[in-house]
Each structure stands twice: as structure tokens, then as C-alpha cells.
C-alpha atoms as a PDB file:
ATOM      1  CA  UNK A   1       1.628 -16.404  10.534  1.00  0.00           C
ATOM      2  CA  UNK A   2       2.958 -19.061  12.426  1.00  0.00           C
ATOM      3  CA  UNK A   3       6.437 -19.786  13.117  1.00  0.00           C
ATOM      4  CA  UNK A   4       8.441 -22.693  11.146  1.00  0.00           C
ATOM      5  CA  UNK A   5       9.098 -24.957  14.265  1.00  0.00           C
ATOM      6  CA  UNK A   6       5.597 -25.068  14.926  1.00  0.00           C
ATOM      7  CA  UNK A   7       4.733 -25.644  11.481  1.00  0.00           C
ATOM      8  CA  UNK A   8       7.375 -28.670  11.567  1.00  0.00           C
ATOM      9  CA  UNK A   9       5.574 -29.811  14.724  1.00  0.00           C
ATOM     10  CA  UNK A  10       2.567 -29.748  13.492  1.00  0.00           C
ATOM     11  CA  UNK A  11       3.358 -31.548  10.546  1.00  0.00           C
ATOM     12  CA  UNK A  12       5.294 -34.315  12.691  1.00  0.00           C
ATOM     13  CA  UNK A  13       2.399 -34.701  14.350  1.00  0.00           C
ATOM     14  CA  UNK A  14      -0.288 -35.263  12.326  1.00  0.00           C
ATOM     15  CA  UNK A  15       2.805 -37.377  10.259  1.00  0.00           C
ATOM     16  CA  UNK A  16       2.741 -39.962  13.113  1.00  0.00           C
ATOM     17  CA  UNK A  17      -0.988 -40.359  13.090  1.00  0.00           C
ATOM     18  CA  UNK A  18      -1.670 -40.738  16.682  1.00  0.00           C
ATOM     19  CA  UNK A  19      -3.512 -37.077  17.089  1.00  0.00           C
ATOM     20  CA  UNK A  20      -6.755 -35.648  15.699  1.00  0.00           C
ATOM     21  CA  UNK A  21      -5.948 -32.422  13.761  1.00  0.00           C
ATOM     22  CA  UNK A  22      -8.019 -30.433  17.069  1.00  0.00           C
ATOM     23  CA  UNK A  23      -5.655 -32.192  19.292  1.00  0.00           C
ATOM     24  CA  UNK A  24      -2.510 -31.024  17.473  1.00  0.00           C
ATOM     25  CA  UNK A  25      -4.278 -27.511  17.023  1.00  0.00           C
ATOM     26  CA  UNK A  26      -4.314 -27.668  20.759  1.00  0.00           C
ATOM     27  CA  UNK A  27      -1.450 -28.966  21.920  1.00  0.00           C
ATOM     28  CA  UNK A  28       0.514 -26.402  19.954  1.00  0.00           C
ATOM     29  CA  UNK A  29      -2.203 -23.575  20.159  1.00  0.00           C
ATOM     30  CA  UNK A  30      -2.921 -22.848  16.754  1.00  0.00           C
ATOM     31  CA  UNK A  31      -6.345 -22.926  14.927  1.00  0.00           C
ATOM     32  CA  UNK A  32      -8.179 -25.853  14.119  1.00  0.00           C
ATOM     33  CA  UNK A  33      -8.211 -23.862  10.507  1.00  0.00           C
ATOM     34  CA  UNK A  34      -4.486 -23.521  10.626  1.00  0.00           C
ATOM     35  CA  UNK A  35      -4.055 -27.369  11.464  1.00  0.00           C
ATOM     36  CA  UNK A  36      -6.126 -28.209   8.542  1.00  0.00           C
ATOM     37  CA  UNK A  37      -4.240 -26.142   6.213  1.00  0.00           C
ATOM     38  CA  UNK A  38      -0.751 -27.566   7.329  1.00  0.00           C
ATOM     39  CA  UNK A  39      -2.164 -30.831   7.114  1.00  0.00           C
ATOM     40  CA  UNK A  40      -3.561 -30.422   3.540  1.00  0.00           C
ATOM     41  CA  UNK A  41       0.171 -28.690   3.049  1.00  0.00           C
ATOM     42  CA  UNK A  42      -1.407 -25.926   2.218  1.00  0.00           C
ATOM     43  CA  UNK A  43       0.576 -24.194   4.988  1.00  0.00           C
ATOM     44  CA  UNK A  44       4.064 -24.284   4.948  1.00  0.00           C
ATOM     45  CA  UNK A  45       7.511 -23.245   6.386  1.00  0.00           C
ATOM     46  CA  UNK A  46       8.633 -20.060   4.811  1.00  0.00           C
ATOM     47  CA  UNK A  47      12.235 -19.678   3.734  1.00  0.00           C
ATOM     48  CA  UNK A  48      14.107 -17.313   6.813  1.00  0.00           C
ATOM     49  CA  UNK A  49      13.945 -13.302   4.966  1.00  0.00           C
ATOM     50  CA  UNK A  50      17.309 -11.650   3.969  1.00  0.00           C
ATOM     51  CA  UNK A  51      18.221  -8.710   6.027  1.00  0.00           C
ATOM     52  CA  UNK A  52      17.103  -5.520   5.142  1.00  0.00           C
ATOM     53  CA  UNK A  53      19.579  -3.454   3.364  1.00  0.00           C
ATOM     54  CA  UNK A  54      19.424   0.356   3.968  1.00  0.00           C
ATOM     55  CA  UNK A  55      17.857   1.898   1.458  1.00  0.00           C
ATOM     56  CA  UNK A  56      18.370   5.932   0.015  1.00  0.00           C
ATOM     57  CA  UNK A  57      15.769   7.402   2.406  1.00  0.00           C
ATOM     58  CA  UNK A  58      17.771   6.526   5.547  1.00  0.00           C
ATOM     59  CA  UNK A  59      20.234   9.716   4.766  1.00  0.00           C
ATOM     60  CA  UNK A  60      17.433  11.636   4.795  1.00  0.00           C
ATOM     61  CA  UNK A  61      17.156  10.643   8.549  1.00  0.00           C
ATOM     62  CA  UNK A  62      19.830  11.879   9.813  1.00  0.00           C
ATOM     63  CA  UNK A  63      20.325  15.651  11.680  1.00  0.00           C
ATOM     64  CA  UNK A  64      17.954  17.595  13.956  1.00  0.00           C
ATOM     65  CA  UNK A  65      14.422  17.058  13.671  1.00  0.00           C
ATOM     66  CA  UNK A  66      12.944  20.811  12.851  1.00  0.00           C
ATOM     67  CA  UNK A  67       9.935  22.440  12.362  1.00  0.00           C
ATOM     68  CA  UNK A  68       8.562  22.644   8.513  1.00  0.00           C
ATOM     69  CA  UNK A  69       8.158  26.044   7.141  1.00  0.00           C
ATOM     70  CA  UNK A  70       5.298  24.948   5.000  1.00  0.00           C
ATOM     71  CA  UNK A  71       3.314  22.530   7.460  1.00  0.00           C
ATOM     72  CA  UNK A  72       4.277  23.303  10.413  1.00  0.00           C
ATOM     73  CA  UNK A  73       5.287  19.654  11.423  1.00  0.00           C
ATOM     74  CA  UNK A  74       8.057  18.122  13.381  1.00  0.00           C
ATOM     75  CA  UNK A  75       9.851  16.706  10.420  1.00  0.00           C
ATOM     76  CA  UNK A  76      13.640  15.307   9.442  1.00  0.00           C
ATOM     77  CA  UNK A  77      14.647  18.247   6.244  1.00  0.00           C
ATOM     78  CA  UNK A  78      13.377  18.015   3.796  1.00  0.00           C
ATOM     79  CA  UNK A  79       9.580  17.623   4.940  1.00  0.00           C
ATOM     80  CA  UNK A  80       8.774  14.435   3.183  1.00  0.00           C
ATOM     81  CA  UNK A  81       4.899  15.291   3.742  1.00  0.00           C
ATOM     82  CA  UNK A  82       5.076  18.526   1.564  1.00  0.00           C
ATOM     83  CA  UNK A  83       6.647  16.612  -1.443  1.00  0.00           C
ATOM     84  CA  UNK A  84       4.288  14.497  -1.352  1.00  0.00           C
ATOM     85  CA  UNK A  85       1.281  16.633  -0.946  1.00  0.00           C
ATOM     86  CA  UNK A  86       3.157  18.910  -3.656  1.00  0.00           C
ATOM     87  CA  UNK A  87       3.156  15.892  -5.834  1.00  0.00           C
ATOM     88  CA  UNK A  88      -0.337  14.787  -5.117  1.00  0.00           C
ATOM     89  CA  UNK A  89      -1.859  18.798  -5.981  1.00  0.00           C
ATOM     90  CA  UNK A  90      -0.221  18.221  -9.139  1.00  0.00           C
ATOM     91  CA  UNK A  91      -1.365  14.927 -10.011  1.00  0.00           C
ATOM     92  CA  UNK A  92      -4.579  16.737  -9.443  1.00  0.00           C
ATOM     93  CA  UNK A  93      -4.249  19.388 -11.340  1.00  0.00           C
ATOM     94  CA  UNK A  94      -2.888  17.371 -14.516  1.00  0.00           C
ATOM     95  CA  UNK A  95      -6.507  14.717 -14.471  1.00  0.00           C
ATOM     96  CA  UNK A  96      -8.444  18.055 -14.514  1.00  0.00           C
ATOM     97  CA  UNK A  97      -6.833  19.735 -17.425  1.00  0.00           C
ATOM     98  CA  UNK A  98      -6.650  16.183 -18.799  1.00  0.00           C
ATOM     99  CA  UNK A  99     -10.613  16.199 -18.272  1.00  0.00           C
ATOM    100  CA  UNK A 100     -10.856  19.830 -19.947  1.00  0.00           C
ATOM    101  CA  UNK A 101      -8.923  18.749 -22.725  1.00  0.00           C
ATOM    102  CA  UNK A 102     -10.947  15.623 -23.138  1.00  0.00           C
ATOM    103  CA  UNK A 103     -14.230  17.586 -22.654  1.00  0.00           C
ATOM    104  CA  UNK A 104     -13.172  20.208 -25.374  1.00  0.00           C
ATOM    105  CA  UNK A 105     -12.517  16.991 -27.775  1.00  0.00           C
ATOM    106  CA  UNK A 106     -15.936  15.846 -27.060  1.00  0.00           C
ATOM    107  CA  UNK A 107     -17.714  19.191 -28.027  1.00  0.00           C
ATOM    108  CA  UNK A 108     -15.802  19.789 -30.966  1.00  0.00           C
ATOM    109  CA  UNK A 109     -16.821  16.309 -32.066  1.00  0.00           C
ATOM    110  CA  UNK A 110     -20.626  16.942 -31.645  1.00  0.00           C
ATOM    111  CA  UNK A 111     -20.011  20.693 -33.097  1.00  0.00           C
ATOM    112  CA  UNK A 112     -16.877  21.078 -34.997  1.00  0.00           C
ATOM    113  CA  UNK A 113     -17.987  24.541 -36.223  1.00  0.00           C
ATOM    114  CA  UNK A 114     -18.439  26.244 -32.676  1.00  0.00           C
ATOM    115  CA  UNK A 115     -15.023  28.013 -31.385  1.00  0.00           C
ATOM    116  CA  UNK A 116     -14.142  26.343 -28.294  1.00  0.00           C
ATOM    117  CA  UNK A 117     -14.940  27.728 -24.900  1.00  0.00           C
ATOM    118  CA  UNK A 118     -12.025  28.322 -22.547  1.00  0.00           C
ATOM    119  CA  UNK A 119     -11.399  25.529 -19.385  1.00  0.00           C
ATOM    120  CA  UNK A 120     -11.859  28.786 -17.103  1.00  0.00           C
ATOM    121  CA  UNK A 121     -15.475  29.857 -18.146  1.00  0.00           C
ATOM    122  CA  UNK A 122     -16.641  26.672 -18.117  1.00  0.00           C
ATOM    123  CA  UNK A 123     -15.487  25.160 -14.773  1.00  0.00           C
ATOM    124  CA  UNK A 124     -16.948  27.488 -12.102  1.00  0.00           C
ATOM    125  CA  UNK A 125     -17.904  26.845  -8.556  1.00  0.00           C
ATOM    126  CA  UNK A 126     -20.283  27.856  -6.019  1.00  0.00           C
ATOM    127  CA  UNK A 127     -18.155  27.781  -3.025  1.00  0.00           C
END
């Protein structure tokens, strides 16, 4: 990402018609691919970003940095990597007894007569 003055220069530049789009790319030290795309105007100044504002998370910042009960880590309280590995083993668990209840659905379509067979017996690993 290249910076607006040079992105004005370059333009200028190639405006005035006395440099080859290499020669600009040169002279400025941008890529020959770069030139070309300011020159098509494909490339062009971006608007300056608004500051950052602070957002909710920087509270949780603030304090000692301790160790984690759970992990073990060097963390600002509360550990931030247990929520989300918290969150993630339940996201886990909810597709699989999504996939249970989806796979009991399927057999009792292809044999609505037989009682259903519970997620337990028929999940089991060799590990």
C-alpha cells in the first residue's frame, strides 16, 4: 500500500507526459505493476482513517498480569483463551448432537418402526 503523496506524484507524473510509466516506477520506487495501476486509476489515494476509539476489551487490560488457573498462561483476568476454548468445546459438542439428532431422523425415515438407538451406543471409539 503506497502512501497518498506518492500516489499524487505518480499521478502528476505520468499527468505531464514526459516519463515512461518504468521511469516514474523508478524514480519514486514503486512497481512497474503499481505504476500501471495508478495510471489506469485503478490505484488511488485513500481517504486518511479515523482514530481508533477504545473499544470494551481495553478494561479487560488493565491490573496485574497472573497466571491462569485453567491454562496455566500468563494472562490479563479473566483468561480470554479459556472462554474461548470453552466456547469452541461447546460449539463442538452442539454440531455432534446436531449430527446424532440428524442421524436418528435419517433412520427413522428408512425404518419408522425400529425404536431408536441411543447417541451413546452408537458413537464409540477406538482410542
Amino acid at each position: 500500500m503506497h502512501s497518498p503523496e506518492v500516489i499524487q506524484a505518480a499521478q502528476e507524473l505520468w499527468n505531464e507526459g514526459k516519463l515512461s510509466r518504468r521511469a516514474i516506477a523508478k524514480k519514486l520506487g514503486i512497481s512497474r505493476g503499481s505504476m500501471s495501476s495508478i495510471a489506469r486509476g485503478d490505484l488511488k489515494p485513500h481517504p486518511p482513517r479515523e482514530p481508533r476509539q477504545a473499544d470494551d476489551t481495553s478494561a479487560l487490560d488493565t491490573g496485574p498480569i497472573e497466571r491462569c488457573p485453567t491454562c496455566g498462561g500468563r494472562v490479563y483476568a479473566p483468561c480470554r483463551l479459556c472462554a474461548v476454548r470453552d466456547w469452541k468445546a461447546k460449539a463442538q459438542t452442539d454440531r455432534r448432537q446436531a449430527a446424532d439428532r440428524r442421524a436418528e431422523v435419517e433412520a427413522w425415515k428408512l425404518n419408522p418402526t425400529a425404536t431408536p438407538q441411543p447417541a451413546d451406543e452408537r458413537r464409540t471409539r477406538s482410542w
